[in-house]
Protein backbone atom coordinates (compact mmCIF):
# COMPACT_ATOMS: atom_id res chain seq x y z
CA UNK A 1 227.87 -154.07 -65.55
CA UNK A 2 225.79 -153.41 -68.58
CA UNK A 3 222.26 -151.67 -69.16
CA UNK A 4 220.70 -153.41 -71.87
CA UNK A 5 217.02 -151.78 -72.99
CA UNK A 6 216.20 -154.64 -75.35
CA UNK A 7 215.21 -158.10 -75.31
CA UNK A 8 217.41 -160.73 -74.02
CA UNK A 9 217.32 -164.92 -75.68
CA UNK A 10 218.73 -167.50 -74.15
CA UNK A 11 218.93 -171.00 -75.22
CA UNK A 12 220.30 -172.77 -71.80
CA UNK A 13 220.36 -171.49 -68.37
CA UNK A 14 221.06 -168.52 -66.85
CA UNK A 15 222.41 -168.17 -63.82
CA UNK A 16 222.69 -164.93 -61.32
CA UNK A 17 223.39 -164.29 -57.55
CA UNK A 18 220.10 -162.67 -57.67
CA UNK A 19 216.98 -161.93 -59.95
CA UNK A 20 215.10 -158.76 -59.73
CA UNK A 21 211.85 -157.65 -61.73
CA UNK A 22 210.79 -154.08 -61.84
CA UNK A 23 207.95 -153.90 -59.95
CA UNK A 24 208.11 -149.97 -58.55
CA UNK A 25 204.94 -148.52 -58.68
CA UNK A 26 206.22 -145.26 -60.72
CA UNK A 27 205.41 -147.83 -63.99
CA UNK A 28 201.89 -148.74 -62.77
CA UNK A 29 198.29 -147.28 -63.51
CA UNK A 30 195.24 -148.92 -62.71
CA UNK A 31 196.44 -150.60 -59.87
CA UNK A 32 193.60 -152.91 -57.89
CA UNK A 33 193.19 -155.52 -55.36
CA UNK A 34 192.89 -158.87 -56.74
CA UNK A 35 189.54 -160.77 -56.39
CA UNK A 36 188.19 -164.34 -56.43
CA UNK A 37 188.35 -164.31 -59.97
CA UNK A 38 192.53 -164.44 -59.72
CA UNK A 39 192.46 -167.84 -58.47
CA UNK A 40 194.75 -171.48 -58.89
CA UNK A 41 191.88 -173.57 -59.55
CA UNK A 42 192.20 -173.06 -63.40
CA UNK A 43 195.94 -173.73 -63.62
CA UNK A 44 197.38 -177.08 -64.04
CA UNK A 45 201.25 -177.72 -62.78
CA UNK A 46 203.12 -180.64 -64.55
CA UNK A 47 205.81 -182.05 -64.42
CA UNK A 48 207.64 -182.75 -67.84
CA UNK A 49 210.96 -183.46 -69.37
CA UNK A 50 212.57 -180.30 -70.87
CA UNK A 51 213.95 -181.33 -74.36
CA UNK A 52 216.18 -178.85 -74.64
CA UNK A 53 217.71 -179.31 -71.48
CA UNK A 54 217.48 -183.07 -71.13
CA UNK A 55 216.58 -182.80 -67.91
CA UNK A 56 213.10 -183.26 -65.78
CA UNK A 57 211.30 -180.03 -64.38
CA UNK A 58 208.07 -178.86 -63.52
CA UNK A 59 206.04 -175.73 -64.13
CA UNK A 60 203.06 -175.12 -66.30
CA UNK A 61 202.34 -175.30 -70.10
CA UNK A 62 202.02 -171.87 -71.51
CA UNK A 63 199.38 -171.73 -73.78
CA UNK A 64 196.98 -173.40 -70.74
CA UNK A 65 198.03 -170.49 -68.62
CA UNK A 66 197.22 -168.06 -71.48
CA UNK A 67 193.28 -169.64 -71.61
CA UNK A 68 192.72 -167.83 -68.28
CA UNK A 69 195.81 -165.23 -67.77
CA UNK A 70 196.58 -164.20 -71.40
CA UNK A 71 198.65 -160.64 -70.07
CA UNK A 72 200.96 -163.57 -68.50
CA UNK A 73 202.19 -165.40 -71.87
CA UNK A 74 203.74 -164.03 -74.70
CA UNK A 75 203.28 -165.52 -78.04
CA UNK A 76 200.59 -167.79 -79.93
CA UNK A 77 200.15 -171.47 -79.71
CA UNK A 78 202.29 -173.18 -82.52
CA UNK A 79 203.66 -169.90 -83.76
CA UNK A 80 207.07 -169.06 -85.17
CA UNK A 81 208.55 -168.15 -81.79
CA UNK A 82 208.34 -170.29 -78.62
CA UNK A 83 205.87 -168.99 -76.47
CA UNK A 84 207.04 -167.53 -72.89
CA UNK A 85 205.54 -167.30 -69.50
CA UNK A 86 206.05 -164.73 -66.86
CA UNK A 87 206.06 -167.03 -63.82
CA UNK A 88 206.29 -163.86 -61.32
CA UNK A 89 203.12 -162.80 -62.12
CA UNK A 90 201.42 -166.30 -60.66
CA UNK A 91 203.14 -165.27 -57.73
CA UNK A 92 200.33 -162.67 -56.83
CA UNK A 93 197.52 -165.44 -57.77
CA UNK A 94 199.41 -167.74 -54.97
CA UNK A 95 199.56 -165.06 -52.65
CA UNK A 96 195.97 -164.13 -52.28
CA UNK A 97 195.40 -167.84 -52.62
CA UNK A 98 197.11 -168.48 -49.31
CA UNK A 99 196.08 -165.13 -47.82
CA UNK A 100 192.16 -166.83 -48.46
CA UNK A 101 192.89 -170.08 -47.07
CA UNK A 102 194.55 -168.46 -44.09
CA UNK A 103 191.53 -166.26 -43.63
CA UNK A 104 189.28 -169.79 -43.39
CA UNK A 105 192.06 -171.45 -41.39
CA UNK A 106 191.61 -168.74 -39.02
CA UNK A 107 187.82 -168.68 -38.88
CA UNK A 108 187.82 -172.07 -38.38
């Protein structure tokens, strides 16, 4: 094993029998409930070919995501470094997404 307390680049994939972000609540402040404001109707999903891969994929374009949920991309637009997006955090938008519709769903 190694413990590594700096930032990691990698140019191809990565691959690992599992993936775990720190999410204990020891490293969060401020903590609140998500409201109608967090929602999917301002993101766009494509699908794309990945250059540096060569290879089809689909996610979202960074910048776009940054418009609406800038705490969620690193970077600028057309700066030096590639920008980056930290996909686990749409996670929550999706949940409380799908926790809404299955409220309506349930209402009927």
């Amino acid at each position: 094993g190694a413990d590594i307390n700096a930032n990691i680049y990698a140019g191809g994939n990565i691959t690992a029998t599992s993936f775990n972000a720190t999410s204990d609540y020891r490293i969060k402040q401020n903590v609140m409930m998500l409201d109608a404001s967090f929602n999917v109707d301002v993101l766009k999903p494509v699908s794309y070919i990945n250059m540096r891969l060569g290879k089809p994929d689909i996610g979202f374009i960074a910048h776009e995501v940054g418009e609406h949920y800038p705490y969620l991309v690193n970077g600028e637009k057309d700066g030096e470094v590639m920008q980056t997006l930290n996909y686990t955090g749409i996670i929550g938008i999706l949940t409380r997404e799908i926790q809404e519709l299955k409220k309506r769903i349930a209402i009927g």
